[in-house]
Protein backbone atom coordinates (compact mmCIF):
# COMPACT_ATOMS: atom_id res chain seq x y z
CA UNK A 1 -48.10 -52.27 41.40
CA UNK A 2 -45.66 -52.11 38.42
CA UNK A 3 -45.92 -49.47 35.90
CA UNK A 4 -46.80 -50.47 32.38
CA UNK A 5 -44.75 -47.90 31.39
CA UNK A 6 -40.80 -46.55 31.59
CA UNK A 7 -39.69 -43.25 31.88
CA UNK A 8 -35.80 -43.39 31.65
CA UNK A 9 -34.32 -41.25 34.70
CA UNK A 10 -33.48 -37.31 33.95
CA UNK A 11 -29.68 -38.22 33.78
CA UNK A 12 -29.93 -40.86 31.64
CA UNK A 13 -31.49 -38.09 28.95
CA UNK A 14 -29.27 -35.52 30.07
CA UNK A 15 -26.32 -37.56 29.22
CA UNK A 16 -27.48 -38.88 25.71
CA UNK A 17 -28.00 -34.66 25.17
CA UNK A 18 -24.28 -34.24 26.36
CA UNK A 19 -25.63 -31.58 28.62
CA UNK A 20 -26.87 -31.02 32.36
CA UNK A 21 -29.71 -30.30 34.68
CA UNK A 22 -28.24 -26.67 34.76
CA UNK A 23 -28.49 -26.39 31.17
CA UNK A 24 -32.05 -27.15 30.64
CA UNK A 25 -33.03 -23.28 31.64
CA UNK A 26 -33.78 -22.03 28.07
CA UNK A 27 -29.92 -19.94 27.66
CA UNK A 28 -27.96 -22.73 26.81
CA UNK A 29 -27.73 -24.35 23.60
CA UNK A 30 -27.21 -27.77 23.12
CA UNK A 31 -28.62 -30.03 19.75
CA UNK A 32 -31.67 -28.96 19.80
CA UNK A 33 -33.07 -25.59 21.24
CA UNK A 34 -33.26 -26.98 25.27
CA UNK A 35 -36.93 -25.15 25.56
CA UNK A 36 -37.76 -28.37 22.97
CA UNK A 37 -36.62 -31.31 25.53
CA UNK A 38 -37.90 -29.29 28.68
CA UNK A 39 -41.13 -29.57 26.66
CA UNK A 40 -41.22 -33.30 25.82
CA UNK A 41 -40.25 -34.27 29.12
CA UNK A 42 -42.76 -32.59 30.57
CA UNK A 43 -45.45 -33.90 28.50
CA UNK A 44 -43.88 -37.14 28.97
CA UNK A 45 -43.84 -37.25 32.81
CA UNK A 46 -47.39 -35.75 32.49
CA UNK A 47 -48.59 -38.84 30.88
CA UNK A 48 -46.86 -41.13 33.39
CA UNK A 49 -48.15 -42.69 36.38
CA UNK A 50 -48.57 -40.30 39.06
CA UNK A 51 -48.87 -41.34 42.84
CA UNK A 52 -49.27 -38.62 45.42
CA UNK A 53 -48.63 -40.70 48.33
CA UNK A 54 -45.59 -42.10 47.01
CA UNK A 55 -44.29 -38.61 46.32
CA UNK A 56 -44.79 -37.13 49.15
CA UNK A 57 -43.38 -40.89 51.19
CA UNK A 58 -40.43 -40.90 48.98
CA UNK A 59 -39.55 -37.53 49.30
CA UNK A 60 -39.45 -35.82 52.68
CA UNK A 61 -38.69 -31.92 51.60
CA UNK A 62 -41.60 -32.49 48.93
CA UNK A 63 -43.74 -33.38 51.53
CA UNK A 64 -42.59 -30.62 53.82
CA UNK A 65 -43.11 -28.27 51.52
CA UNK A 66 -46.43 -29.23 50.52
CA UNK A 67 -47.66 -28.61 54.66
CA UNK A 68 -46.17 -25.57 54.52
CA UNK A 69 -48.07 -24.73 51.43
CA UNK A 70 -45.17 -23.81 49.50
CA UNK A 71 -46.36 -26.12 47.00
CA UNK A 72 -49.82 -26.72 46.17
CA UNK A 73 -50.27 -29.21 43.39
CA UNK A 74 -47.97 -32.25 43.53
CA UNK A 75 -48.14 -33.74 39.86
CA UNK A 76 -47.57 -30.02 38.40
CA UNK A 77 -44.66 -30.20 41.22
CA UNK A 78 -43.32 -32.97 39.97
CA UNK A 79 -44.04 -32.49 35.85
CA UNK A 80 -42.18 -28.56 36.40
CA UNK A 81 -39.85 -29.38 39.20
CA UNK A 82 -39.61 -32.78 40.41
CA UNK A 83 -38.78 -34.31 37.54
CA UNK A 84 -35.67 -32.25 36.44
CA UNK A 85 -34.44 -33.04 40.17
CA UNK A 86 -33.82 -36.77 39.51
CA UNK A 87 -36.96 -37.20 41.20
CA UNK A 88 -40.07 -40.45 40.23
CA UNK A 89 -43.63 -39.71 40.42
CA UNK A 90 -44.76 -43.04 41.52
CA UNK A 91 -43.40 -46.40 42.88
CA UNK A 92 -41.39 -47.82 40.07
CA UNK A 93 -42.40 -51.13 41.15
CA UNK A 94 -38.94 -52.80 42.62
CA UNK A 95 -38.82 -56.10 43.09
CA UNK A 96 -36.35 -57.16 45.36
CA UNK A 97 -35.23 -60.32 44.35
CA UNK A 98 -35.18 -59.73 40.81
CA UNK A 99 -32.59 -56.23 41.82
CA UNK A 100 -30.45 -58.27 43.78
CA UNK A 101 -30.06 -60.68 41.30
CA UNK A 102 -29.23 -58.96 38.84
CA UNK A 103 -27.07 -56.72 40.80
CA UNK A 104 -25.05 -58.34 42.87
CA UNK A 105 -23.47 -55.19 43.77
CA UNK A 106 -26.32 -53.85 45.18
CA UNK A 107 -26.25 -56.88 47.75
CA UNK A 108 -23.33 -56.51 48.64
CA UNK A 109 -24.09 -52.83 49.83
CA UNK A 110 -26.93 -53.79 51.77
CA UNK A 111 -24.82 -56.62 53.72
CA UNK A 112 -21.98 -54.10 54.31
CA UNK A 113 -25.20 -51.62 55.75
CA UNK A 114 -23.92 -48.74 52.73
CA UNK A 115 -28.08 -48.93 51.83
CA UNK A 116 -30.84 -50.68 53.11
CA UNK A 117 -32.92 -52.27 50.44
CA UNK A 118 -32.85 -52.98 46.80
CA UNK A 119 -35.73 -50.07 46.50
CA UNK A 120 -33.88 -47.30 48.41
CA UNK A 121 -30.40 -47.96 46.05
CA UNK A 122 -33.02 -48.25 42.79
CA UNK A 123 -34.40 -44.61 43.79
CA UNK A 124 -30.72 -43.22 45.14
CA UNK A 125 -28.43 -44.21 42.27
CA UNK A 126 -30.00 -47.62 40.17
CA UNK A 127 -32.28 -45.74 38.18
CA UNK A 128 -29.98 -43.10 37.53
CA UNK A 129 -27.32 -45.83 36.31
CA UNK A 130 -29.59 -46.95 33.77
CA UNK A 131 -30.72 -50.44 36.33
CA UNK A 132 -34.32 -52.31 35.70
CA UNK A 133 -36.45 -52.09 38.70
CA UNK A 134 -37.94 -55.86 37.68
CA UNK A 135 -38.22 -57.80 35.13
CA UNK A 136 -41.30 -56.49 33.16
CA UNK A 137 -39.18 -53.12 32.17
CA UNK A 138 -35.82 -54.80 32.02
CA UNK A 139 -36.14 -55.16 28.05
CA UNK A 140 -37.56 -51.53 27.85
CA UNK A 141 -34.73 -50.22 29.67
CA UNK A 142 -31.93 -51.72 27.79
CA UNK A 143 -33.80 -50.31 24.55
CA UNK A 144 -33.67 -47.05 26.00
CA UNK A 145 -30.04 -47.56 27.61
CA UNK A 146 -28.79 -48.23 23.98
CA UNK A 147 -30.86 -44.98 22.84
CA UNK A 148 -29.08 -43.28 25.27
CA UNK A 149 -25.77 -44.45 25.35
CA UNK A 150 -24.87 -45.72 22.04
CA UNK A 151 -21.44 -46.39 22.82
CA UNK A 152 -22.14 -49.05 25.93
């Protein structure tokens, strides 16, 4: 299933703050007070899809963890934690063919066995670089890439 919604990756914000995860702890000054983004991404993420199952597929420590008890609730995980760690709360709907077409690059990297699908580079490094997981976010994405980086 395909979100109806996009949520542009933690770096992707961090960059258009010039600033850094490590930042983001309330000492650091950057534009704006950093308590105020920490905020409004969390309330953000907390109105995005959430998928437990995905979470806890996706992201083997997470789901280690979580047996262990060491973490109970998995959205609060992800809207305190999870989040600010590059990570996605639920299947951002890749679609294979679309990816590859429009990144040949990525292609390439699966033939040369550097990654294995067009999800697992979207989750490693695409979203992070600003890619559309298919078509039905690709013109949300590039609003929010030119948001973000004004000078691409």
């Amino acid at each position: 299933m395909t979100p109806a919604t996009y949520l542009p990756p933690i770096d992707l914000l961090l960059q258009a703050l010039r600033t850094t995860r490590d930042r983001l702890d309330g000492r650091a000054r950057v534009a704006v007070d950093p308590r105020l983004p920490v905020h409004l991404l969390r309330r953000i993420a907390a109105a995005m899809p959430f998928d437990e199952s995905f979470y806890l597929t996706a992201y083997g420590d997470v789901a280690e963890a979580h047996g262990r008890g060491d973490i109970g609730d998995l959205h609060q995980h992800y809207i305190e934690a999870g989040l600010f760690e590059g990570r996605m709360g639920a299947d951002p709907g890749v679609d294979a063919d679309y990816y590859l077409a429009a990144n040949p690059d990525v292609g390439r990297a699966i033939s040369a066995g550097q990654i294995a699908s067009a999800a697992e580079h979207y989750l490693r490094r695409g979203a992070a670089e600003g890619r559309a997981p298919n078509v039905q976010l690709a013109a949300e994405a590039a609003r929010w890439i030119a948001a973000l980086r004004p000078e691409d």
